[in-house]
PDB file of N, CA and C in Angstrom:
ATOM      1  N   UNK A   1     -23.076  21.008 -52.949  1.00  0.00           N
ATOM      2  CA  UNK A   1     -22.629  20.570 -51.642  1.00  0.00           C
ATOM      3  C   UNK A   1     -21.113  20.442 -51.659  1.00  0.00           C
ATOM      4  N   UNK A   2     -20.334  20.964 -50.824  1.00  0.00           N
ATOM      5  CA  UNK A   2     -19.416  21.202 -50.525  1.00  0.00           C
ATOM      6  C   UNK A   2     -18.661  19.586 -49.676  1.00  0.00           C
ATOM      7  N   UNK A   3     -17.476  19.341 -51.045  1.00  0.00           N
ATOM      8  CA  UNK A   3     -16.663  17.920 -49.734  1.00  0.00           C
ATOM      9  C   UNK A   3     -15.777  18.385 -48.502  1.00  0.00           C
ATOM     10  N   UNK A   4     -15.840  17.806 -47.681  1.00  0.00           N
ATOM     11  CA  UNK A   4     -14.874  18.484 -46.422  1.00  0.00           C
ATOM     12  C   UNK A   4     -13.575  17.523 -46.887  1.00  0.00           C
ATOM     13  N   UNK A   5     -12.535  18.053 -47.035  1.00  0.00           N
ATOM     14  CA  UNK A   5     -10.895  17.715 -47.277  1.00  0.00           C
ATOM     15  C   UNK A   5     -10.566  16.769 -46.426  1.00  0.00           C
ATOM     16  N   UNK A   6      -9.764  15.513 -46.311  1.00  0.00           N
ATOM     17  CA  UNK A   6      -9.369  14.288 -46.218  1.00  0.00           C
ATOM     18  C   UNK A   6      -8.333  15.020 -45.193  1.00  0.00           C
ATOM     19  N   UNK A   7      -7.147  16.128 -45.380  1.00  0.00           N
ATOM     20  CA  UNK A   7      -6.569  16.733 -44.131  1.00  0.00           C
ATOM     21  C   UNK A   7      -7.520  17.358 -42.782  1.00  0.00           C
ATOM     22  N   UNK A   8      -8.309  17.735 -43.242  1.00  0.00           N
ATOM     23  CA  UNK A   8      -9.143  18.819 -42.218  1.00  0.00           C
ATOM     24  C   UNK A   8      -9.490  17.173 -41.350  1.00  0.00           C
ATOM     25  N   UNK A   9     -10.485  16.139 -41.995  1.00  0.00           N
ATOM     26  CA  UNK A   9     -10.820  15.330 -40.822  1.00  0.00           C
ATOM     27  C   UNK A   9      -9.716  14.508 -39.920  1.00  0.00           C
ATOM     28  N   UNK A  10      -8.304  14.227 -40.766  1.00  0.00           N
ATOM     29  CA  UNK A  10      -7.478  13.924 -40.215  1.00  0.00           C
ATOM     30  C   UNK A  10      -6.396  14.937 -39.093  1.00  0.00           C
ATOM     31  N   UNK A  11      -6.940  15.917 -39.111  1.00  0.00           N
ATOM     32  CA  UNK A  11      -6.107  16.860 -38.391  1.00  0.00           C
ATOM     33  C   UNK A  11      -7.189  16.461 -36.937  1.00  0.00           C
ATOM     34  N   UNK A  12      -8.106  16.956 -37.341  1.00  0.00           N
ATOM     35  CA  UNK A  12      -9.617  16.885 -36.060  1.00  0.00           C
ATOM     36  C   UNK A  12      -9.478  15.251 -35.360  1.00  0.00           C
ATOM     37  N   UNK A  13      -9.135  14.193 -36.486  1.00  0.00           N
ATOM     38  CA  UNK A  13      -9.039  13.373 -35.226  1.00  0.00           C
ATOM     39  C   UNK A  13      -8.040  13.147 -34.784  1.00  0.00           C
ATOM     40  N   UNK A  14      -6.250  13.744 -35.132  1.00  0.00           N
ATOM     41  CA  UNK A  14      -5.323  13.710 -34.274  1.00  0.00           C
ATOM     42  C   UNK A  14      -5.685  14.657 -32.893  1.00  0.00           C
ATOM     43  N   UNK A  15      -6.173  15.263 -33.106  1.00  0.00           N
ATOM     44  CA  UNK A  15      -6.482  16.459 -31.946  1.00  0.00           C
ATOM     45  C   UNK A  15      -7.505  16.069 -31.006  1.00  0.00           C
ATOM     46  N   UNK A  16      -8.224  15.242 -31.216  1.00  0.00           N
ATOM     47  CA  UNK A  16      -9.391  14.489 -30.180  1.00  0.00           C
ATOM     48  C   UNK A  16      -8.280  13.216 -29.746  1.00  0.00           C
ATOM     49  N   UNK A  17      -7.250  12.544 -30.711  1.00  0.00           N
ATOM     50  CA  UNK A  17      -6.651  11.467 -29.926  1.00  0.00           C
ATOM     51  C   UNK A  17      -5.508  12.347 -28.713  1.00  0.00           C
ATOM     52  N   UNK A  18      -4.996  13.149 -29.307  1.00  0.00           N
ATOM     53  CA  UNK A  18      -4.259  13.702 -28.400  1.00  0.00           C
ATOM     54  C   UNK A  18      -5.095  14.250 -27.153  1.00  0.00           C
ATOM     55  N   UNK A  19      -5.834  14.793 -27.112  1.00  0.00           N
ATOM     56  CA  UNK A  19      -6.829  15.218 -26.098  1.00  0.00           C
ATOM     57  C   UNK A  19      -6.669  13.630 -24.958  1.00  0.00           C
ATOM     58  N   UNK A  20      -7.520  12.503 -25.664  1.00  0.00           N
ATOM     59  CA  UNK A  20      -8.024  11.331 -25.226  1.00  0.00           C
ATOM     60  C   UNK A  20      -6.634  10.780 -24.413  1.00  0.00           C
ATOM     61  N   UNK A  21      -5.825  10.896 -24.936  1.00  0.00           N
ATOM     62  CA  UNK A  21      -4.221  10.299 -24.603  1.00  0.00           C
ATOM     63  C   UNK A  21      -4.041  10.978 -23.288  1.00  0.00           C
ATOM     64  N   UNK A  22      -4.147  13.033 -23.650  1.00  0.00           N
ATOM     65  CA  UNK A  22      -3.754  13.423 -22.378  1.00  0.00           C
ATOM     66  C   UNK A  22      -4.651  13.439 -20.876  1.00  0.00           C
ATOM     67  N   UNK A  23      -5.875  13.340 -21.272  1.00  0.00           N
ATOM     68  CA  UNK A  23      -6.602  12.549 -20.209  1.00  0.00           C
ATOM     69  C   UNK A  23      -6.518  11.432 -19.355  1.00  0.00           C
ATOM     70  N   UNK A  24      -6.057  10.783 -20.389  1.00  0.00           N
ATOM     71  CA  UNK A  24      -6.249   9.072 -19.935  1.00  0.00           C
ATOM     72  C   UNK A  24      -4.441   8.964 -19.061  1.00  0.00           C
ATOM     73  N   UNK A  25      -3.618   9.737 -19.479  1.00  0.00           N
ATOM     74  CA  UNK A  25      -2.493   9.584 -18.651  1.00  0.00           C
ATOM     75  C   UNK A  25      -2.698  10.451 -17.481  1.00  0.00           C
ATOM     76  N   UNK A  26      -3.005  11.500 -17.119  1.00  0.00           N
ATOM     77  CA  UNK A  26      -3.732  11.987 -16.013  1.00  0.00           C
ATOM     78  C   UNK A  26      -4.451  11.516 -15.383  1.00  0.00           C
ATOM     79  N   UNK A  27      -5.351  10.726 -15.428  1.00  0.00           N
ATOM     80  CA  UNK A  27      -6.158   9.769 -14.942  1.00  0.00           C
ATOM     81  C   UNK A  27      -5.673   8.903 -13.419  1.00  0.00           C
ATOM     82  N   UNK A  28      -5.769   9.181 -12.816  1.00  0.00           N
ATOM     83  CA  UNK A  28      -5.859   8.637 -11.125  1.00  0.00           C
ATOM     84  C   UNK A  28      -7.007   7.083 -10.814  1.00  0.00           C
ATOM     85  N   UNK A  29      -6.234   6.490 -10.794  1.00  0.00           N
ATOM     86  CA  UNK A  29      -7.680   5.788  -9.819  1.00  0.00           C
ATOM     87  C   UNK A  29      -7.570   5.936  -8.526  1.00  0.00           C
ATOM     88  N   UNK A  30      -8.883   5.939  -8.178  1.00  0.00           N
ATOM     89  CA  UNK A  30      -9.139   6.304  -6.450  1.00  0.00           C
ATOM     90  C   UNK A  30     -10.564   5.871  -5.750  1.00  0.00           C
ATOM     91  N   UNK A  31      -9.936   4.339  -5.385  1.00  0.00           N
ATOM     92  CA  UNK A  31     -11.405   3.302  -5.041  1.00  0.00           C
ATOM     93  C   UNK A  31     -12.000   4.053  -4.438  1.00  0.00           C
ATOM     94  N   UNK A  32     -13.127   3.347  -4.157  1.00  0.00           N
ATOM     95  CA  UNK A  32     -14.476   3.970  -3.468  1.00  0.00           C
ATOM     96  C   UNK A  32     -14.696   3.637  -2.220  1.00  0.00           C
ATOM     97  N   UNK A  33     -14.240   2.264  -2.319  1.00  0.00           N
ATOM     98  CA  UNK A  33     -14.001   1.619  -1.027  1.00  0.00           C
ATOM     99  C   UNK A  33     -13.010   0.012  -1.302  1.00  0.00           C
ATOM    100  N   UNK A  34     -12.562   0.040   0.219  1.00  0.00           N
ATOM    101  CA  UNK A  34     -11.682  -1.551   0.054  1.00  0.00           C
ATOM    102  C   UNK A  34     -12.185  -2.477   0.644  1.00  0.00           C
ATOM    103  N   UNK A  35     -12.026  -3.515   0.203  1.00  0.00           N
ATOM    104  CA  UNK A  35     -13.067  -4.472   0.525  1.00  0.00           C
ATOM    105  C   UNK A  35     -11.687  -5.431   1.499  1.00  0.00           C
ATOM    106  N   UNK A  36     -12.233  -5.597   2.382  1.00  0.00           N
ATOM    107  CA  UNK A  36     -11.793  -6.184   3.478  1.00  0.00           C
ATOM    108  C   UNK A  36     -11.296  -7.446   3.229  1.00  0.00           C
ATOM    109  N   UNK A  37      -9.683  -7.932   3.427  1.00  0.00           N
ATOM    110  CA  UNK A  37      -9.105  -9.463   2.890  1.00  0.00           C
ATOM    111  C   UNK A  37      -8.665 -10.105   4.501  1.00  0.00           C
ATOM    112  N   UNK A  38      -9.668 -11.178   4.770  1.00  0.00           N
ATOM    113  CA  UNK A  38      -8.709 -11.498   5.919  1.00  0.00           C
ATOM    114  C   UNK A  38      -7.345 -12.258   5.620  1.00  0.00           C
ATOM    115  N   UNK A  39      -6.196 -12.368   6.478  1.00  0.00           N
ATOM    116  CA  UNK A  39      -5.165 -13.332   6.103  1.00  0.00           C
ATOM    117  C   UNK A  39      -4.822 -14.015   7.537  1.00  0.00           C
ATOM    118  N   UNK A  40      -3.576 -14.612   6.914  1.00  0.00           N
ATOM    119  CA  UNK A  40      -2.854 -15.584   8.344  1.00  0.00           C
ATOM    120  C   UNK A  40      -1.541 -14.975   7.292  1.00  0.00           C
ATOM    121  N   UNK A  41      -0.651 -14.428   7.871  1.00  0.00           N
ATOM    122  CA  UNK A  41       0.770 -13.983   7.514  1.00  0.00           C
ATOM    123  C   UNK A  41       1.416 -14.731   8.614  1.00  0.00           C
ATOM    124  N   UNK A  42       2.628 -15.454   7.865  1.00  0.00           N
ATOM    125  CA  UNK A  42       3.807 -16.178   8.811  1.00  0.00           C
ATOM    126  C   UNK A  42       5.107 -15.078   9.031  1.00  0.00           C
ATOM    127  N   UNK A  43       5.206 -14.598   9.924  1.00  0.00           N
ATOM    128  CA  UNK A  43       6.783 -13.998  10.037  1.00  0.00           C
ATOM    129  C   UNK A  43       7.671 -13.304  10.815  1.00  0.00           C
ATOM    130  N   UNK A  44       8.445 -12.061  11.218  1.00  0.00           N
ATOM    131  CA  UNK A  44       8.967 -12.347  11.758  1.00  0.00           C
ATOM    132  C   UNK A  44       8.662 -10.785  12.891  1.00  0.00           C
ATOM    133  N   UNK A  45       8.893 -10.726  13.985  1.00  0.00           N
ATOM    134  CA  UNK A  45       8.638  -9.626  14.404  1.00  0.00           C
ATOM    135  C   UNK A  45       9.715  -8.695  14.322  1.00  0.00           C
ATOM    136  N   UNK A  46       9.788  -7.601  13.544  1.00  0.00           N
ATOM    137  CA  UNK A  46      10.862  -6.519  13.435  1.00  0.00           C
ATOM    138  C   UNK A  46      10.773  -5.109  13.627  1.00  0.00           C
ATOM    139  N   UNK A  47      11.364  -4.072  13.533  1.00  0.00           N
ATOM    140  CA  UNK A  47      11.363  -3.010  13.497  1.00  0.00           C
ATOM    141  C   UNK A  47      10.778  -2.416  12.300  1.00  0.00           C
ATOM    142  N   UNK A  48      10.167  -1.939  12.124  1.00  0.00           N
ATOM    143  CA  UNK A  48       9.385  -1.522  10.479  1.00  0.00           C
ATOM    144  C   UNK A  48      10.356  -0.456   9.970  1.00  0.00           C
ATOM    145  N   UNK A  49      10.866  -0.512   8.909  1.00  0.00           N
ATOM    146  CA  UNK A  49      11.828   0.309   8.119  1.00  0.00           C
ATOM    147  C   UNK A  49      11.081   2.182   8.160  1.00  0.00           C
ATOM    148  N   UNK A  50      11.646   3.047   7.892  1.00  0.00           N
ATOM    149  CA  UNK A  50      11.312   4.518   7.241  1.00  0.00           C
ATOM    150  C   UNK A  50      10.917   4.023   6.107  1.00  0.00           C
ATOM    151  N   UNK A  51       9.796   5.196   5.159  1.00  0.00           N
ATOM    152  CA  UNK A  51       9.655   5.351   3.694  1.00  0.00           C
ATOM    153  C   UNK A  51      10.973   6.663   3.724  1.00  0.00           C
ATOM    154  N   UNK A  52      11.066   7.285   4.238  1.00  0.00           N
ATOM    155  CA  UNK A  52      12.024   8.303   3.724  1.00  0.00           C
ATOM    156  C   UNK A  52      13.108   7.961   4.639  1.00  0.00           C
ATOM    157  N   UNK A  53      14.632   7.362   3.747  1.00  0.00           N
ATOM    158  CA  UNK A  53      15.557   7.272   4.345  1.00  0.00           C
ATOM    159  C   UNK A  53      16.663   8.286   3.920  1.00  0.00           C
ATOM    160  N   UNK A  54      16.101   9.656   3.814  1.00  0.00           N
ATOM    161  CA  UNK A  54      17.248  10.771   3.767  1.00  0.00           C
ATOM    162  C   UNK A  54      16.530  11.759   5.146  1.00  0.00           C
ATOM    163  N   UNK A  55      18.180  12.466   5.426  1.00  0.00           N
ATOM    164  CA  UNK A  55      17.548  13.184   6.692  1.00  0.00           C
ATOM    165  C   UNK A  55      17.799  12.486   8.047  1.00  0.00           C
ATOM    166  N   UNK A  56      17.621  12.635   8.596  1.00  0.00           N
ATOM    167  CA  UNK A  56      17.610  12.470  10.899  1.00  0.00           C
ATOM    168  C   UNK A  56      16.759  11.500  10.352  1.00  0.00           C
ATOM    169  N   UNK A  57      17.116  10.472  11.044  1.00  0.00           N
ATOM    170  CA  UNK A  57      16.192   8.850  11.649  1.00  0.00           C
ATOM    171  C   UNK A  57      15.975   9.314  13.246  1.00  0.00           C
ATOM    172  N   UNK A  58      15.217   8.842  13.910  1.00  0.00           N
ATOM    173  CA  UNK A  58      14.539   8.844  15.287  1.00  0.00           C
ATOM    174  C   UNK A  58      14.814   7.121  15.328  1.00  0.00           C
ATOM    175  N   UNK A  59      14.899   6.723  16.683  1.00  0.00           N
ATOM    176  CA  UNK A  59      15.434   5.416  16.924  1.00  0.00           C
ATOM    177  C   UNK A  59      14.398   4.955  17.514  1.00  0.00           C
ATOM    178  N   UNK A  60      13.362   5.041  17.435  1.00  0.00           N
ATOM    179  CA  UNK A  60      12.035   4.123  17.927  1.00  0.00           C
ATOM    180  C   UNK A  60      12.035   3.015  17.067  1.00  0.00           C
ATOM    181  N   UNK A  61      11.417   2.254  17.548  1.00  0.00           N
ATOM    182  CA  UNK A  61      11.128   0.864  17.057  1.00  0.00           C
ATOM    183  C   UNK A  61       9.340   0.811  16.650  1.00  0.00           C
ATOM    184  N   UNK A  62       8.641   0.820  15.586  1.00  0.00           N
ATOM    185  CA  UNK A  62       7.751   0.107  15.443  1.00  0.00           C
ATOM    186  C   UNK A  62       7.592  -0.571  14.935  1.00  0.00           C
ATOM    187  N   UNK A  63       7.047  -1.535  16.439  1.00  0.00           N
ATOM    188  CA  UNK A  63       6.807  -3.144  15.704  1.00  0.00           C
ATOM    189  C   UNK A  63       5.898  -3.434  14.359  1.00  0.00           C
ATOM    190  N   UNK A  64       6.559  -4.161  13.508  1.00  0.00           N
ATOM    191  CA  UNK A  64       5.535  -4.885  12.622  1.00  0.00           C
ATOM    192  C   UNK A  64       6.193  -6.456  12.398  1.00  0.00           C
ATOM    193  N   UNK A  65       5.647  -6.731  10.861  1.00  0.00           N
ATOM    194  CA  UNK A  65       5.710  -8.033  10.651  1.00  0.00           C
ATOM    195  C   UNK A  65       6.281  -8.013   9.123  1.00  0.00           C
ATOM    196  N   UNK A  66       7.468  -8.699   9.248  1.00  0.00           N
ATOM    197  CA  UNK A  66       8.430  -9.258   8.050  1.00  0.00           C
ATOM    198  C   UNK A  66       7.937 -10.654   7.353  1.00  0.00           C
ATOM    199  N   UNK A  67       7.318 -10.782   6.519  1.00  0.00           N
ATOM    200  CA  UNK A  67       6.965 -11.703   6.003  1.00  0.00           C
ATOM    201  C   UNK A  67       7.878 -12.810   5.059  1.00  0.00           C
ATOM    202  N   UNK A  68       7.877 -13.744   4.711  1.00  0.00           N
ATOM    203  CA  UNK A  68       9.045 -14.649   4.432  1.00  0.00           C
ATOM    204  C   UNK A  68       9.178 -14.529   2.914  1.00  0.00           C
ATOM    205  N   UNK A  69       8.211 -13.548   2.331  1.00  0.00           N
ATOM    206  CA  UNK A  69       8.793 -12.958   1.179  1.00  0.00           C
ATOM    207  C   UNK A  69       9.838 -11.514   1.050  1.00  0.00           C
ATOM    208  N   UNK A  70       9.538 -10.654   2.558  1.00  0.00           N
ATOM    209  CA  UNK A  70      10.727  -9.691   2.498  1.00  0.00           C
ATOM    210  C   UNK A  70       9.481  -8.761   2.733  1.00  0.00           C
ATOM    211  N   UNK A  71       8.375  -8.293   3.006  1.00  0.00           N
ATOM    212  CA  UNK A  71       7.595  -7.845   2.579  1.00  0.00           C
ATOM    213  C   UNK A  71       6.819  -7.534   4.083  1.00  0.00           C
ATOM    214  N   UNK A  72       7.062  -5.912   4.435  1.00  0.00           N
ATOM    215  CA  UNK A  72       6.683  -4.921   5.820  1.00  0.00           C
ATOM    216  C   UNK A  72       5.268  -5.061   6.349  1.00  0.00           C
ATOM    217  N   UNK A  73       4.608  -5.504   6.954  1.00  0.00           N
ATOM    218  CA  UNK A  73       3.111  -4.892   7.369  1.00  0.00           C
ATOM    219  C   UNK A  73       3.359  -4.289   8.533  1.00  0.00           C
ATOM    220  N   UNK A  74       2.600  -3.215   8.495  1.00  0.00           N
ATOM    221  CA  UNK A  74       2.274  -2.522  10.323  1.00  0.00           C
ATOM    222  C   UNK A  74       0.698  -3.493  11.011  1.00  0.00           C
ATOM    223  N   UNK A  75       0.989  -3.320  12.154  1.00  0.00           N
ATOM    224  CA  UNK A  75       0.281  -4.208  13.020  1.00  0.00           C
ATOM    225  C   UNK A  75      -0.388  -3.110  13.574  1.00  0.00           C
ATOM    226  N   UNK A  76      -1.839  -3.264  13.771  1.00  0.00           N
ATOM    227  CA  UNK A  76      -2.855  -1.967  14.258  1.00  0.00           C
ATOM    228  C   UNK A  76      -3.744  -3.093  14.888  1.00  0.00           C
ATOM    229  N   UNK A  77      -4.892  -2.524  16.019  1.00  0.00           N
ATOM    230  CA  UNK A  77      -5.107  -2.728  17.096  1.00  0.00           C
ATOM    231  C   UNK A  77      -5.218  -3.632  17.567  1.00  0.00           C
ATOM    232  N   UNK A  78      -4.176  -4.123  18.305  1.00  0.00           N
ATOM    233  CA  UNK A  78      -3.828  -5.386  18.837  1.00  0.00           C
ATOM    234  C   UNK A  78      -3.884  -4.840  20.421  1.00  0.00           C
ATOM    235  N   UNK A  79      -4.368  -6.528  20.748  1.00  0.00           N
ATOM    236  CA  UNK A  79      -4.869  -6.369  22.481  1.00  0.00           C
ATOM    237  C   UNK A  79      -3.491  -5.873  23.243  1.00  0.00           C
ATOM    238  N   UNK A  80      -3.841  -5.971  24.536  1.00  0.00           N
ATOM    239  CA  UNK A  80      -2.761  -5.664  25.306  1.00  0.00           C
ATOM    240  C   UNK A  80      -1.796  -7.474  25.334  1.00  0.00           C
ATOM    241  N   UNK A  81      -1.944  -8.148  25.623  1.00  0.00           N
ATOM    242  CA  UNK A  81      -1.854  -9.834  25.356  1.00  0.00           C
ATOM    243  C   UNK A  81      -1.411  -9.168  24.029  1.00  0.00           C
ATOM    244  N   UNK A  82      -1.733  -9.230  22.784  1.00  0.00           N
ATOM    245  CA  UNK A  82      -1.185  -9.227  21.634  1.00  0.00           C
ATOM    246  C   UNK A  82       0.466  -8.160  21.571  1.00  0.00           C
ATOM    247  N   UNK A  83       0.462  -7.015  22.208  1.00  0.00           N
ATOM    248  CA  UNK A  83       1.406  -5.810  22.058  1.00  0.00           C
ATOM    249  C   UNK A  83       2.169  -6.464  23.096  1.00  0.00           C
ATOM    250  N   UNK A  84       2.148  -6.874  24.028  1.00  0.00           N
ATOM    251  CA  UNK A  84       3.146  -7.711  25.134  1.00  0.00           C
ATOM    252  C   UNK A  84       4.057  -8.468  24.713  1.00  0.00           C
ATOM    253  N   UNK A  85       2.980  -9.911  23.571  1.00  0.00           N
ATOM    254  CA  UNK A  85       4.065 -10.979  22.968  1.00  0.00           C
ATOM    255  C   UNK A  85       5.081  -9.947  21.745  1.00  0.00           C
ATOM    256  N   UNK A  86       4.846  -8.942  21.391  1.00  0.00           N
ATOM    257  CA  UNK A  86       5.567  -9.002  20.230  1.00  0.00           C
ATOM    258  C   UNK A  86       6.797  -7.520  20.279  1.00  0.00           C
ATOM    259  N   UNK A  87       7.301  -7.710  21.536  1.00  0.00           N
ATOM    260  CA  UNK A  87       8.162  -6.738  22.651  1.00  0.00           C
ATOM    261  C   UNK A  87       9.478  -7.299  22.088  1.00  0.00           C
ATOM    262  N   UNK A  88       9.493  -8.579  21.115  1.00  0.00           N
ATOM    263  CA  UNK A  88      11.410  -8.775  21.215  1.00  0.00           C
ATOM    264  C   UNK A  88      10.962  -9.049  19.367  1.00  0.00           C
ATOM    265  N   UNK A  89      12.034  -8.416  19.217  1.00  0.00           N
ATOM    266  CA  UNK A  89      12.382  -8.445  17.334  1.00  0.00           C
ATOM    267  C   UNK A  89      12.562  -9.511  17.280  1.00  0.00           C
ATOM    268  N   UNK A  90      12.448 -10.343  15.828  1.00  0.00           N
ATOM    269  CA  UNK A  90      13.438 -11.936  15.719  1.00  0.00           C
ATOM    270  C   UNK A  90      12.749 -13.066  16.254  1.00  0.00           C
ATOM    271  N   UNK A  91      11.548 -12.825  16.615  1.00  0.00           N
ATOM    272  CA  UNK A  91      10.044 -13.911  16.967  1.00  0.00           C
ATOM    273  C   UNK A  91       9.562 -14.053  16.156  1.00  0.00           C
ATOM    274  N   UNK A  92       9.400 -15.552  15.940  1.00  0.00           N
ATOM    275  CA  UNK A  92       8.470 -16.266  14.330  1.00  0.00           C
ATOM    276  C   UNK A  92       7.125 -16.387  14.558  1.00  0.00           C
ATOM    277  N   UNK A  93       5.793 -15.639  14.125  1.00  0.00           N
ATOM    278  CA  UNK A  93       4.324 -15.325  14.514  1.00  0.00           C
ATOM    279  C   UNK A  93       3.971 -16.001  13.348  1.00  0.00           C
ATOM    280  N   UNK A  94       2.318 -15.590  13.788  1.00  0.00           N
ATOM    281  CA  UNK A  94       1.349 -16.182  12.854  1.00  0.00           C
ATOM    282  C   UNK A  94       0.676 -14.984  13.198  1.00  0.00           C
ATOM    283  N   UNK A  95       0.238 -13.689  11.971  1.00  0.00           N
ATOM    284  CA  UNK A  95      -0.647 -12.970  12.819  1.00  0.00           C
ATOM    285  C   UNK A  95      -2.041 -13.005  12.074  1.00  0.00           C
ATOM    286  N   UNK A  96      -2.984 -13.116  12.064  1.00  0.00           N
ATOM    287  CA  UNK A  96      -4.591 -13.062  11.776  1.00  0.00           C
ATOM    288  C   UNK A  96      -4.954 -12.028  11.858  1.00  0.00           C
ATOM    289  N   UNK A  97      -5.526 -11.527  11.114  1.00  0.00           N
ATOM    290  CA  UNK A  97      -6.157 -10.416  10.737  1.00  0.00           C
ATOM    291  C   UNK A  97      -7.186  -9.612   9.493  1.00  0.00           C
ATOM    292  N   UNK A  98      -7.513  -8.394   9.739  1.00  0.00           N
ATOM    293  CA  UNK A  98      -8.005  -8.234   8.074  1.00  0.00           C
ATOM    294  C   UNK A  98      -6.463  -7.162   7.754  1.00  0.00           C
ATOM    295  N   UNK A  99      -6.660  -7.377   6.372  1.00  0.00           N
ATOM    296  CA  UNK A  99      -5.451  -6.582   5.512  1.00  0.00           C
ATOM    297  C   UNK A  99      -6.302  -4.851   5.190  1.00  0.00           C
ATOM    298  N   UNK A 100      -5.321  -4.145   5.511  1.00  0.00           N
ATOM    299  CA  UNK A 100      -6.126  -2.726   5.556  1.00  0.00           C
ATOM    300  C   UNK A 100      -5.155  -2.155   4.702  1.00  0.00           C
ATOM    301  N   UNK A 101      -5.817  -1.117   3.465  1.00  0.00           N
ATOM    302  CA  UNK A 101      -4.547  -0.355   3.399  1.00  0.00           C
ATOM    303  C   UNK A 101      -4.327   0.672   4.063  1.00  0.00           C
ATOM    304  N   UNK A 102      -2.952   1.478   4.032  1.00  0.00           N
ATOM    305  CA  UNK A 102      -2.524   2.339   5.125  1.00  0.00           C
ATOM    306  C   UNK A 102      -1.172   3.272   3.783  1.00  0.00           C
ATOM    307  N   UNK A 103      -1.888   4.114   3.403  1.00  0.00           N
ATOM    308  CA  UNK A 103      -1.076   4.897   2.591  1.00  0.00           C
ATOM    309  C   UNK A 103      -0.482   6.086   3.440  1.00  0.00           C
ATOM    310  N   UNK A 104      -0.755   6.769   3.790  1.00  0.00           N
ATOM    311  CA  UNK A 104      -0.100   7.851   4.517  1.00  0.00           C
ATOM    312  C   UNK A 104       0.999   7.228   5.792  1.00  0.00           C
ATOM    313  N   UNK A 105       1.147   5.966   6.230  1.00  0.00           N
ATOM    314  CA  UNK A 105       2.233   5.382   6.812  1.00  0.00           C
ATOM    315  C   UNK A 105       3.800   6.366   6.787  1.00  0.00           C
ATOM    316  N   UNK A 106       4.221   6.435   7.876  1.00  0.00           N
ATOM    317  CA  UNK A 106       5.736   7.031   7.233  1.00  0.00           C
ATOM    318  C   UNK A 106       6.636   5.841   7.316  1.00  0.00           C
ATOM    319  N   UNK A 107       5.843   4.381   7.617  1.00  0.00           N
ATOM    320  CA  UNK A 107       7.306   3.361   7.000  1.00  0.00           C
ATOM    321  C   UNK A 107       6.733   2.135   5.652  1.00  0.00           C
ATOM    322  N   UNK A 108       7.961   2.355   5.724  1.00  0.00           N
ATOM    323  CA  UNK A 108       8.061   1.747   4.399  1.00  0.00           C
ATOM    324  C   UNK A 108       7.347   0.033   4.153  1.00  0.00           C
ATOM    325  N   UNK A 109       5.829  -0.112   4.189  1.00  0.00           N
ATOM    326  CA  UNK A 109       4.700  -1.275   4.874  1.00  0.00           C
ATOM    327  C   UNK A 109       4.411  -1.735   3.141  1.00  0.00           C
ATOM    328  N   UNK A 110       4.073  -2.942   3.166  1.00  0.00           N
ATOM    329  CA  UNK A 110       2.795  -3.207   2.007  1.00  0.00           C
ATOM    330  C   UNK A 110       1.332  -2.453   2.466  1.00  0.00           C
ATOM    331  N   UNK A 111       0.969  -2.969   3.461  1.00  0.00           N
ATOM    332  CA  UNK A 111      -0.272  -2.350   4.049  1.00  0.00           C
ATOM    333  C   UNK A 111       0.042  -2.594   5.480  1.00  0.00           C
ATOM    334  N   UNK A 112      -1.174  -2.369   6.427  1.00  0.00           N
ATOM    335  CA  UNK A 112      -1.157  -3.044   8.025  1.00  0.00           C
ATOM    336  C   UNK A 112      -2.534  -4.284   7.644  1.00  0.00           C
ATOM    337  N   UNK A 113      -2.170  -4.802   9.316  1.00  0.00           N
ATOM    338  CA  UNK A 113      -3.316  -5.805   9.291  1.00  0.00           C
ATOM    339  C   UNK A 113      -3.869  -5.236  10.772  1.00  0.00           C
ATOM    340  N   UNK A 114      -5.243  -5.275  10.670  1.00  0.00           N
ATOM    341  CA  UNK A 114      -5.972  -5.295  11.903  1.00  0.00           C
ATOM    342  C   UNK A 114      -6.121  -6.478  12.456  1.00  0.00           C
ATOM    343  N   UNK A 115      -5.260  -6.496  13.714  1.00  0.00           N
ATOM    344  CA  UNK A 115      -4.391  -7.757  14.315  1.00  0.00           C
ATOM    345  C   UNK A 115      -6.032  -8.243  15.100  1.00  0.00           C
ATOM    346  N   UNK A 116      -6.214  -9.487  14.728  1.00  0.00           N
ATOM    347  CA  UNK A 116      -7.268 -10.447  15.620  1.00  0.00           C
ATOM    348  C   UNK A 116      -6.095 -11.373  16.927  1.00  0.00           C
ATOM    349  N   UNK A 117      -5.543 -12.047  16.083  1.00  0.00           N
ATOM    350  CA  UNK A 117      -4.700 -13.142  16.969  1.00  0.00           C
ATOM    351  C   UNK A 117      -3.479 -12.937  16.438  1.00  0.00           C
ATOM    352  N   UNK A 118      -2.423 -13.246  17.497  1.00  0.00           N
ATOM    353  CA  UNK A 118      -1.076 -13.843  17.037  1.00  0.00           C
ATOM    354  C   UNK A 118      -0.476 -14.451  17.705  1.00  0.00           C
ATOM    355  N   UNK A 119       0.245 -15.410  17.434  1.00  0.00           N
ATOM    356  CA  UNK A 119       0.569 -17.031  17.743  1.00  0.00           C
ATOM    357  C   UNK A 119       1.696 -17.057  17.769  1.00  0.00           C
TER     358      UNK A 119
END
């Protein structure tokens, strides 16, 4: 019976770790689903920043919410009563909602909230 060489198994398992390594850095996560967080966010009503600030800006305003950590949400379907009060930038809210994420956004958000109330 023939011994197999102390290099040969050490070569075979650098080559399965390297394999394992280049997998595992390729590796994506991509939930299945998000599980719905309601909140109460305190803050301020502003203009929601661009994610891409190279290039032509467009001067629209969409409203969202500046939070008193510094921190963007977009505001999604809010009543007509809700889109009325929040017409002047620089208004201190309370908005209620569930927290949604919103990746394809073109501004620069943590997430949006699906607006219930705001105060």
């Amino acid at each position: 019976m023939k011994f197999i060489k102390p290099g040969l198994i050490l070569f075979v398992i650098a080559i399965l770790l390297a394999f394992g390594l280049f997998k595992l850095k390729n590796y994506k996560y991509t939930p299945t689903s998000i599980t719905p967080t309601q909140v109460e966010i305190y803050g301020t009503i502003t203009c929601l920043p661009h994610k891409n600030k190279t290039g032509p800006q467009t001067m629209e305003c969409a409203f969202g919410l500046k939070d008193d950590a510094g921190k963007f949400y977009g505001l999604k379907n809010m009543s007509q009563q809700d889109t009325m009060s929040v017409k002047t930038t620089g208004k201190r809210v309370i908005v209620a909602g569930v927290l949604s994420s919103d990746p394809d956004s073109k501004y620069d958000i943590e997430s949006s909230i699906d607006v219930q109330s705001i105060n």
